[in-house]
C-alpha atoms as a PDB file:
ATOM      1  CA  UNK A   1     164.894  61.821 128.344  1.00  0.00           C
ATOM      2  CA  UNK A   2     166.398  58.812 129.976  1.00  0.00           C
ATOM      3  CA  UNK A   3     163.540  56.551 131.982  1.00  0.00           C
ATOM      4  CA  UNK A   4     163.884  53.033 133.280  1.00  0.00           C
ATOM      5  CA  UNK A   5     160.128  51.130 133.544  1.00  0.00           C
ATOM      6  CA  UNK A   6     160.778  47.595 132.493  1.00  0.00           C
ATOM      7  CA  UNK A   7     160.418  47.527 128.661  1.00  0.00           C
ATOM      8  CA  UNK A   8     163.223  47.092 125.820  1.00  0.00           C
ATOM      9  CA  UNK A   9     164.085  47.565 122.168  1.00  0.00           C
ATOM     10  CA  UNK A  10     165.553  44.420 120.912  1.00  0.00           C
ATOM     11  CA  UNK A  11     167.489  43.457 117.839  1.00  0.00           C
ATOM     12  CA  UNK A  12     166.126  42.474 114.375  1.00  0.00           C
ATOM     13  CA  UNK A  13     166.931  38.719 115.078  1.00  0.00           C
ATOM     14  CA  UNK A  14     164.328  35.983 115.865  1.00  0.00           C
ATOM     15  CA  UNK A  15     166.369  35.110 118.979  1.00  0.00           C
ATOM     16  CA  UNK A  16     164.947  31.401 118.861  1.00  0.00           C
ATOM     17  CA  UNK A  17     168.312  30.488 117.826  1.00  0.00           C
ATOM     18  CA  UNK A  18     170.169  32.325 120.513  1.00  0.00           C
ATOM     19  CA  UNK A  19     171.568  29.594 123.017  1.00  0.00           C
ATOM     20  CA  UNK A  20     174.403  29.855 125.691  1.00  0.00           C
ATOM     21  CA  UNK A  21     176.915  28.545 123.259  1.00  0.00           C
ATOM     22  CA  UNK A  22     176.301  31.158 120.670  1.00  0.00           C
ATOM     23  CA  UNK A  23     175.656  33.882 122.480  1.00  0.00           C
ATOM     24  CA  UNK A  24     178.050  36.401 122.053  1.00  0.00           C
ATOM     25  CA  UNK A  25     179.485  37.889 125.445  1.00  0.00           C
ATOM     26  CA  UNK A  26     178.779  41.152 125.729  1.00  0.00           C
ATOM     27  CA  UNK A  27     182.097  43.607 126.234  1.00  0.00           C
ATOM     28  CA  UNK A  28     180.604  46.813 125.188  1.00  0.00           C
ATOM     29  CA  UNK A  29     177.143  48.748 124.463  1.00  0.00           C
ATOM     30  CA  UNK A  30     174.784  47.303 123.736  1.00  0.00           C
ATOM     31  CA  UNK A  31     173.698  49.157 120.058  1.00  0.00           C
ATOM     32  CA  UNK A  32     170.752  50.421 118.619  1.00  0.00           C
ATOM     33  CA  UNK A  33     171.586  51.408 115.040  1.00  0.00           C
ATOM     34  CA  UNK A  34     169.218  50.940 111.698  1.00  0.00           C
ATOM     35  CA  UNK A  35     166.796  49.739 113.940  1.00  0.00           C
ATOM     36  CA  UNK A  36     168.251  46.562 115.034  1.00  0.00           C
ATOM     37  CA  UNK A  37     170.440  45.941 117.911  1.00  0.00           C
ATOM     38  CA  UNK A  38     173.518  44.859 118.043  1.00  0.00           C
ATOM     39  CA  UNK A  39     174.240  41.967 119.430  1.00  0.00           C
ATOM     40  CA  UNK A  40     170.389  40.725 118.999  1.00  0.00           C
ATOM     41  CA  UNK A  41     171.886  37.500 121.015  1.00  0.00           C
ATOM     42  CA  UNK A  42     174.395  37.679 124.208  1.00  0.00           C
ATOM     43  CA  UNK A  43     175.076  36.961 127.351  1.00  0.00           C
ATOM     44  CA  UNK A  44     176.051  38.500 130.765  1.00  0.00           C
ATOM     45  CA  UNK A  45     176.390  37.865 134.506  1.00  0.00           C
ATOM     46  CA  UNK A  46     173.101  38.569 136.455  1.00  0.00           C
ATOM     47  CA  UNK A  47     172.720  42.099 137.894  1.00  0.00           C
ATOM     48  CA  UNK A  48     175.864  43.204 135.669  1.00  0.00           C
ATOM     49  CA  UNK A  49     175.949  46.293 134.241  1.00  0.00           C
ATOM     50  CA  UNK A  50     174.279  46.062 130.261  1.00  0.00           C
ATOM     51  CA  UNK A  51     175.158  49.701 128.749  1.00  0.00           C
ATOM     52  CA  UNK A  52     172.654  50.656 126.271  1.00  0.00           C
ATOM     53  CA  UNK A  53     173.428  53.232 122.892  1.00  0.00           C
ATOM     54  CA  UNK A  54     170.840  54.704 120.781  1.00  0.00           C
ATOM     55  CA  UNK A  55     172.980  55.132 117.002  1.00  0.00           C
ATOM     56  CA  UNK A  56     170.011  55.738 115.263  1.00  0.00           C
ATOM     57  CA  UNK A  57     167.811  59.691 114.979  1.00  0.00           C
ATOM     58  CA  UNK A  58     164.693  58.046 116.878  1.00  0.00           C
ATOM     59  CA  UNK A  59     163.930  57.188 120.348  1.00  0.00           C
ATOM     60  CA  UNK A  60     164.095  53.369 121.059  1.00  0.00           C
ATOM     61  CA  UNK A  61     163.169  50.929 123.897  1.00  0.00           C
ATOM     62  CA  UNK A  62     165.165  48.239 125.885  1.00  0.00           C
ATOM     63  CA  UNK A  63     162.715  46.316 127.092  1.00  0.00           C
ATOM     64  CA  UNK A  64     162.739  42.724 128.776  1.00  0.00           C
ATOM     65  CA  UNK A  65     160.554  40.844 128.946  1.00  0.00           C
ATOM     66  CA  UNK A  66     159.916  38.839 132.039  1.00  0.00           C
ATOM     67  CA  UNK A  67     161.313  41.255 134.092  1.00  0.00           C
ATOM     68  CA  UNK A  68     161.424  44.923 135.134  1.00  0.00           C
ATOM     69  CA  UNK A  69     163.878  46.814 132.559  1.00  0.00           C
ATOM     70  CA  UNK A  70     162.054  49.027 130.286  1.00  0.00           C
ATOM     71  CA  UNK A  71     164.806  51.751 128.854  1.00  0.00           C
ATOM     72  CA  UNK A  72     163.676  54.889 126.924  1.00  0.00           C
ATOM     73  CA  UNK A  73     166.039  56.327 124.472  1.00  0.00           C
ATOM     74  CA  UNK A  74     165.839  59.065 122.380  1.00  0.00           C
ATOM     75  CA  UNK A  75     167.973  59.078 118.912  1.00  0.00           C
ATOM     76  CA  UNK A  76     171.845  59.552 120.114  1.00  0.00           C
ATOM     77  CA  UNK A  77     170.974  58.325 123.892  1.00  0.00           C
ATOM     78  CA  UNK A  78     172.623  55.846 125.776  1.00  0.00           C
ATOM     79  CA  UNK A  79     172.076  54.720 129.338  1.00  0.00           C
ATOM     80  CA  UNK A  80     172.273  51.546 131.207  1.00  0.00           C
ATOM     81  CA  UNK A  81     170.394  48.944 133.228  1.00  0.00           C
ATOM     82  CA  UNK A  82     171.353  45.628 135.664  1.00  0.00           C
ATOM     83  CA  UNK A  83     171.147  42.595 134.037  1.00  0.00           C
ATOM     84  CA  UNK A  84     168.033  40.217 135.741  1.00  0.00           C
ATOM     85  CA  UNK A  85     168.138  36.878 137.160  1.00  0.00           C
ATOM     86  CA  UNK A  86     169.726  34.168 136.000  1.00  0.00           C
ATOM     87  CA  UNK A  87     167.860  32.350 132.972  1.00  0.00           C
ATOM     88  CA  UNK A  88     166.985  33.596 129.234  1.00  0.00           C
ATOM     89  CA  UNK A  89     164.797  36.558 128.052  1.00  0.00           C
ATOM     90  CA  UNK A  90     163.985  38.289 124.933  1.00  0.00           C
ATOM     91  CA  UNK A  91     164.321  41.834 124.169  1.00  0.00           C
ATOM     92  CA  UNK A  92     162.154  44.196 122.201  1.00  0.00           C
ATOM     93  CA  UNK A  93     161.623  47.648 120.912  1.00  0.00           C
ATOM     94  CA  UNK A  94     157.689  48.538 122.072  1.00  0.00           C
ATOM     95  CA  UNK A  95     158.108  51.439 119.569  1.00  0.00           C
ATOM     96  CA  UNK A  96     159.819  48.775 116.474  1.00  0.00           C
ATOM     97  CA  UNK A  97     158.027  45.403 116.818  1.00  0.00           C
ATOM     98  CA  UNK A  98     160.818  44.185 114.537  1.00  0.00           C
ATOM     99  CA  UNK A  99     163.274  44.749 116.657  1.00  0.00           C
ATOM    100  CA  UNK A 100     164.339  41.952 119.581  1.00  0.00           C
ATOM    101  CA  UNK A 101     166.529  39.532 120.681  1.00  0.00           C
ATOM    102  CA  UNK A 102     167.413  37.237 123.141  1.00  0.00           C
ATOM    103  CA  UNK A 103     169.734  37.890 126.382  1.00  0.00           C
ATOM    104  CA  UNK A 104     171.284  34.436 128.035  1.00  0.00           C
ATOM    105  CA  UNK A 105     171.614  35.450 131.825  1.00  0.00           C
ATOM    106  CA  UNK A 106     174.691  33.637 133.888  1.00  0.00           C
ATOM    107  CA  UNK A 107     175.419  33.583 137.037  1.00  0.00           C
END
């Protein structure tokens, strides 16, 4: 089941220690694999395209917050969402509170 609500699964980093200048850019998916993501810091263009992949056997979210992306995966899922406004947000898992990370939105 793929649903978009405004929430996300996010990366096992901190993300306090994501800035624009280490951000990675992001050129592919967007992972979810032993419940982490992959990259937990990155940066795209606002409303870009940020494909999502679900590597791991249980459902994950995408959510950011400060906006309205909230991605349900199940395990082996992928989907994708538009990256938000300009500015910088972190990402979380509602279902793995260890999971997050930080996105750095560009214009």
């Amino acid at each position: 089941m793929l649903a978009l609500s405004g929430a996300a699964c996010g990366g096992s980093g901190s993300g306090g220690g994501c800035t624009a200048d280490k951000a990675t850019a992001l050129s592919g998916p967007l992972t979810m694999q032993g419940r982490a993501f992959s990259p937990a810091c990155f940066k795209v263009a606002s409303g870009s395209t940020i494909s999502v992949d679900n590597r791991d056997l249980v459902a994950h979210t995408f959510t950011v917050k400060g906006s309205n992306i909230d991605l349900h995966l199940l395990g082996g899922q992928a989907g994708s969402v538009s990256a938000p406004a300009v500015g910088t947000y972190e990402f979380i898992c509602t279902l793995h509170l260890g999971m997050r990370g930080t996105i750095i939105v560009t214009k």
